[in-house]
PDB file of N, CA and C in Angstrom:
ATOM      1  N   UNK A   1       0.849  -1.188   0.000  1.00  0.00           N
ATOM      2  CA  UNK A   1       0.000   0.000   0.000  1.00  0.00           C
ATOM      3  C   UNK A   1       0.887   1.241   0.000  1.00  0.00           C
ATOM      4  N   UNK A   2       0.438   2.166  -0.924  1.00  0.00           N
ATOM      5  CA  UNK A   2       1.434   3.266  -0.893  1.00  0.00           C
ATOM      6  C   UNK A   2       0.610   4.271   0.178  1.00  0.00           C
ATOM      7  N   UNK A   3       2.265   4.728   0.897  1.00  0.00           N
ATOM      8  CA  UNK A   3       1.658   5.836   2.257  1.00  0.00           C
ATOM      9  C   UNK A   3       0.756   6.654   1.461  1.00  0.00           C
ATOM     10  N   UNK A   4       1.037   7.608   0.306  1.00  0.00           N
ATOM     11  CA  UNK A   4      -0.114   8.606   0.077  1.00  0.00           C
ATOM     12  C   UNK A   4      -1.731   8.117   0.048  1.00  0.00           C
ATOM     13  N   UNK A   5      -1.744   6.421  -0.301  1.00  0.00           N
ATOM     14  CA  UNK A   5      -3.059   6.517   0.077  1.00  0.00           C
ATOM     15  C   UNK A   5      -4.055   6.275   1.470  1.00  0.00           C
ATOM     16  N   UNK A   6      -3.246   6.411   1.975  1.00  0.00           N
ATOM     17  CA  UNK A   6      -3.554   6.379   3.275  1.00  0.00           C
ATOM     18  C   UNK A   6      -4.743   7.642   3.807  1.00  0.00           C
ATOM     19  N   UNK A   7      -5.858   7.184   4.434  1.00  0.00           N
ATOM     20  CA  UNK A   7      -6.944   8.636   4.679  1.00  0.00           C
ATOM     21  C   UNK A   7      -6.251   9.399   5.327  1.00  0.00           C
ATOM     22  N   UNK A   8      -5.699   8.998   6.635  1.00  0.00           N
ATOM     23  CA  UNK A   8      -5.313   9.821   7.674  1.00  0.00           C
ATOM     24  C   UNK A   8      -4.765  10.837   7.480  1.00  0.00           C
ATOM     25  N   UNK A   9      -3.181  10.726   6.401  1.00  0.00           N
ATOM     26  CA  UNK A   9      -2.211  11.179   5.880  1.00  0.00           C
ATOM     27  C   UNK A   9      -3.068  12.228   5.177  1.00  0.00           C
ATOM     28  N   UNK A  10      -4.170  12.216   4.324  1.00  0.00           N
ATOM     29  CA  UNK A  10      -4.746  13.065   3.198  1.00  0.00           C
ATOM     30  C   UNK A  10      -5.914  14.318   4.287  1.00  0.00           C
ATOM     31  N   UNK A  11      -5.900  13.167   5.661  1.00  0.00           N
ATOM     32  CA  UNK A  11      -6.307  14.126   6.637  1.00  0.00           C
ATOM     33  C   UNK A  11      -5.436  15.567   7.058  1.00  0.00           C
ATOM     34  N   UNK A  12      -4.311  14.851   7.260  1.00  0.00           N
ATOM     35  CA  UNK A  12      -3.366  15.725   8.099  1.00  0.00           C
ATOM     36  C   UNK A  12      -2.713  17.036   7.176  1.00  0.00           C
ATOM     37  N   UNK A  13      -2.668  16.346   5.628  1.00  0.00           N
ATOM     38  CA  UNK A  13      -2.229  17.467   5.036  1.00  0.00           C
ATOM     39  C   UNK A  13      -3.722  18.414   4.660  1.00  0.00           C
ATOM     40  N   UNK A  14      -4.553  17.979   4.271  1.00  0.00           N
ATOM     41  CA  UNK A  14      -5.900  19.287   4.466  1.00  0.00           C
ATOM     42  C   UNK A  14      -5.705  19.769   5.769  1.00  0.00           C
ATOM     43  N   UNK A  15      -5.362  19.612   7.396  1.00  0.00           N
ATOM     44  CA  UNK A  15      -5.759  20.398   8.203  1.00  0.00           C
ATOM     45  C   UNK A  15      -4.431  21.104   7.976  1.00  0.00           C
ATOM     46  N   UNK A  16      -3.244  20.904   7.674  1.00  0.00           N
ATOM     47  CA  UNK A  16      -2.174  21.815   7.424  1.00  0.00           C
ATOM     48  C   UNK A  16      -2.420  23.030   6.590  1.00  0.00           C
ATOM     49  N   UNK A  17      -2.868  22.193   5.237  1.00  0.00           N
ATOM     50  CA  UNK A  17      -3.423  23.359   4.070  1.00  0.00           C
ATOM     51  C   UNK A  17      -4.173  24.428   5.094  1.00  0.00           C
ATOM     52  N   UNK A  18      -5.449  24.310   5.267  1.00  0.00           N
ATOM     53  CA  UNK A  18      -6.518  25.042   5.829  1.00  0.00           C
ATOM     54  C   UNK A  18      -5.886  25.787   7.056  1.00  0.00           C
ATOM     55  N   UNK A  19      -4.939  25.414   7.675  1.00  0.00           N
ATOM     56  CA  UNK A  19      -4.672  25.942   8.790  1.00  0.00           C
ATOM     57  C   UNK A  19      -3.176  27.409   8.158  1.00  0.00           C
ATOM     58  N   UNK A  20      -2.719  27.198   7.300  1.00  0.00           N
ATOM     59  CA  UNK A  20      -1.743  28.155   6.586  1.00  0.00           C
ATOM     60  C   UNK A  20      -2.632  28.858   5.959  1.00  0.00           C
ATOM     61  N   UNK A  21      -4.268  28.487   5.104  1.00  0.00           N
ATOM     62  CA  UNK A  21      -4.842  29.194   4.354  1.00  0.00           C
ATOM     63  C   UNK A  21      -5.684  30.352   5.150  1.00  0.00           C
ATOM     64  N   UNK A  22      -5.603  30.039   6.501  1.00  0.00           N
ATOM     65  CA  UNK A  22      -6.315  30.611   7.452  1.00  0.00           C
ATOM     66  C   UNK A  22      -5.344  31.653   8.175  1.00  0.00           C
ATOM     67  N   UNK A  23      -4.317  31.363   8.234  1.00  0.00           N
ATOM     68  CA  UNK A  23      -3.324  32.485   8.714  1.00  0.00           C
ATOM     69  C   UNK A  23      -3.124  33.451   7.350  1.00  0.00           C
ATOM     70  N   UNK A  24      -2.963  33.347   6.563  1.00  0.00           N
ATOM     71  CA  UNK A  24      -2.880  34.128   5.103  1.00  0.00           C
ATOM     72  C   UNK A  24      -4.157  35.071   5.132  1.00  0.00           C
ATOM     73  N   UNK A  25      -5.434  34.963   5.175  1.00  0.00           N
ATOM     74  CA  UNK A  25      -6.716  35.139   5.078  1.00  0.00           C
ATOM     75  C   UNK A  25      -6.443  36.296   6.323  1.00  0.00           C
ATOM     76  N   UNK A  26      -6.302  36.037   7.403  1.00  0.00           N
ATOM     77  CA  UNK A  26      -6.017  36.507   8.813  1.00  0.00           C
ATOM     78  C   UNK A  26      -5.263  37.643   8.504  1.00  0.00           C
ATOM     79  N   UNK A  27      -3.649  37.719   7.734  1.00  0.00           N
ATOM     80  CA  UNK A  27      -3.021  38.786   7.864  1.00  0.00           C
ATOM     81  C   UNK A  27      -4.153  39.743   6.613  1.00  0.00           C
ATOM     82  N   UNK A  28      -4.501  39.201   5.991  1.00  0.00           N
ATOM     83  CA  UNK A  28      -4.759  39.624   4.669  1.00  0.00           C
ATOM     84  C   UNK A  28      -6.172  40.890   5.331  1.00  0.00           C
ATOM     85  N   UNK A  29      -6.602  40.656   6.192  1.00  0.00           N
ATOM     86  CA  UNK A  29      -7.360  41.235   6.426  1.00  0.00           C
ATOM     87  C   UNK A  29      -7.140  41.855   7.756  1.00  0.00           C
ATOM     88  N   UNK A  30      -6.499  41.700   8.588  1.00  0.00           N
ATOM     89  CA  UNK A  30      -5.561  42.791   9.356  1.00  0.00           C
ATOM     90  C   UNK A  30      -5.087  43.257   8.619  1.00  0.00           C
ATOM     91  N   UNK A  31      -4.181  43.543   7.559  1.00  0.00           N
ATOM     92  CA  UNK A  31      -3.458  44.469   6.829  1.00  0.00           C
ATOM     93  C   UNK A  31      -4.707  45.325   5.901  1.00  0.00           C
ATOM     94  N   UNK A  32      -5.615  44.621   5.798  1.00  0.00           N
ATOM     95  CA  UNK A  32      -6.826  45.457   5.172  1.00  0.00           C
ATOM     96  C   UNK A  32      -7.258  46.890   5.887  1.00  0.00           C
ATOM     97  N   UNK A  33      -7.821  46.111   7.282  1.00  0.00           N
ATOM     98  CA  UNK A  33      -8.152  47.185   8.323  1.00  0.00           C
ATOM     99  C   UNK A  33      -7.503  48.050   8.817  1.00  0.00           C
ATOM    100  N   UNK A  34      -5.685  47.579   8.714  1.00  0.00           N
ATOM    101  CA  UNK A  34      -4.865  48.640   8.935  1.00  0.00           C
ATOM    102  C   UNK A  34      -4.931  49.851   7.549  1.00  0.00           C
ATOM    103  N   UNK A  35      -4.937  49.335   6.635  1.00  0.00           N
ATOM    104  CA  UNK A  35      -5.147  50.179   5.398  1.00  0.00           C
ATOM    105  C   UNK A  35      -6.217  51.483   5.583  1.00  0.00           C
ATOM    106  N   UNK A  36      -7.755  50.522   5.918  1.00  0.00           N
ATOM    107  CA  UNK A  36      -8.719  51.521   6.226  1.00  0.00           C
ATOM    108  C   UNK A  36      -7.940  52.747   7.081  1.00  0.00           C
ATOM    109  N   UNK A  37      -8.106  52.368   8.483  1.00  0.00           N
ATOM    110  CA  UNK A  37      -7.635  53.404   9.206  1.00  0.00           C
ATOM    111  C   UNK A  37      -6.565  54.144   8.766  1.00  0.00           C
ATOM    112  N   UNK A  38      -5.923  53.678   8.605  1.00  0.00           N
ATOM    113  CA  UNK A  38      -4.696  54.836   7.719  1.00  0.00           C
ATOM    114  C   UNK A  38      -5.476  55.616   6.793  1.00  0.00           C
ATOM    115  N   UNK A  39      -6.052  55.147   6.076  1.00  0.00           N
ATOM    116  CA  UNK A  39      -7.370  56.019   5.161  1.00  0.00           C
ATOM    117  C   UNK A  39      -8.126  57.093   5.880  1.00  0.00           C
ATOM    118  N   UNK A  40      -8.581  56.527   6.562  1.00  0.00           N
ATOM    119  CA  UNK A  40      -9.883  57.161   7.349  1.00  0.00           C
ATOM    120  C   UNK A  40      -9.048  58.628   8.486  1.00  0.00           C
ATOM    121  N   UNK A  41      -7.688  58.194   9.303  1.00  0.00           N
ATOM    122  CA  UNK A  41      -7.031  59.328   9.584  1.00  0.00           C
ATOM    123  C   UNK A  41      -6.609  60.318   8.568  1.00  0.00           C
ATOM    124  N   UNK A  42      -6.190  60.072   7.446  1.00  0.00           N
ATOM    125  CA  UNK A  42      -5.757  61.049   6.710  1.00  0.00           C
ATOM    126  C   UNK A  42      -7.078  61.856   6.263  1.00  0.00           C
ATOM    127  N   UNK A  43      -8.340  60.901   6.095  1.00  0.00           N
ATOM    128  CA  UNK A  43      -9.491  61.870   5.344  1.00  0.00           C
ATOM    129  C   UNK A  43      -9.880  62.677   6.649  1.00  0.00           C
ATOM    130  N   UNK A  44      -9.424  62.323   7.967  1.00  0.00           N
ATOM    131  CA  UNK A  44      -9.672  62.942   9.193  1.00  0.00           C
ATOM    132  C   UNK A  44      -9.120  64.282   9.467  1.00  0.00           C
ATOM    133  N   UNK A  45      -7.666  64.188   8.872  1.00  0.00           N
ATOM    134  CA  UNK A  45      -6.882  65.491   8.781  1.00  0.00           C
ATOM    135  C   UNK A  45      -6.595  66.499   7.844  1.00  0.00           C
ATOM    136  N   UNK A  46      -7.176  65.649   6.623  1.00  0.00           N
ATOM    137  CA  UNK A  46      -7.554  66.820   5.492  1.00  0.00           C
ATOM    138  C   UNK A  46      -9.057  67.546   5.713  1.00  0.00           C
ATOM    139  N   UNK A  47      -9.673  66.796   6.274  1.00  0.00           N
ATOM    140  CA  UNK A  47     -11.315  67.367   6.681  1.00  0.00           C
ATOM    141  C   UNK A  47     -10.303  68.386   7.888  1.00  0.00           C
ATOM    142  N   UNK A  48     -10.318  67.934   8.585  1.00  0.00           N
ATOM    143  CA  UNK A  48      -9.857  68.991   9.620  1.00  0.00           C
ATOM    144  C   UNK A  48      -8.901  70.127   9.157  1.00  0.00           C
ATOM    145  N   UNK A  49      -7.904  70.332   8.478  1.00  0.00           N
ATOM    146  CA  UNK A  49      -7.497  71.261   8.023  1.00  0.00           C
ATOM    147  C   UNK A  49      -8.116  72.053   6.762  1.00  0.00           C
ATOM    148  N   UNK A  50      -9.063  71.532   5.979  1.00  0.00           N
ATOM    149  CA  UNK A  50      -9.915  72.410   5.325  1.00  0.00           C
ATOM    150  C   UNK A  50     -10.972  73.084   6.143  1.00  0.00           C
ATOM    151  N   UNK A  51     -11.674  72.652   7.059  1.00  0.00           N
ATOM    152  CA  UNK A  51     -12.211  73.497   8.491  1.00  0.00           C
ATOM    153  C   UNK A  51     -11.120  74.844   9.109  1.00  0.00           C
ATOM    154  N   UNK A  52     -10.218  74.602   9.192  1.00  0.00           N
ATOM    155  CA  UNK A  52      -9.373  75.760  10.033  1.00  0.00           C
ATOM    156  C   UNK A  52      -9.410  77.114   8.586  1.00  0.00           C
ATOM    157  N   UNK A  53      -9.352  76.724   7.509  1.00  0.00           N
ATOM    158  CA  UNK A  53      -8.830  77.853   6.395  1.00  0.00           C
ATOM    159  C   UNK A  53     -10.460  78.837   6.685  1.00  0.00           C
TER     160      UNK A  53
END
């Protein structure tokens, strides 16, 4: 019997996959939300300095 056909084995590498595809997904969208806010302060300080003129 060859190891790859083994279930277990075809187990362990899907929870590996899914578990790297899930940290990727994770930064991907922390780095999103960091994006926003960086957005959202700057439209904060151009609104605010077109108020002072």
């Amino acid at each position: 019997m060859n190891p790859l056909d083994n279930p277990v084995l075809l187990v362990v590498f899907a929870a590996v996959f899914f578990y790297v595809l899930y940290g990727v997904i994770r930064a991907a969208v922390r780095d999103g939300i960091f994006q926003a806010d960086e957005r959202r302060e700057k439209a904060r300080a151009l609104a605010g300095n077109s108020r002072e003129r």
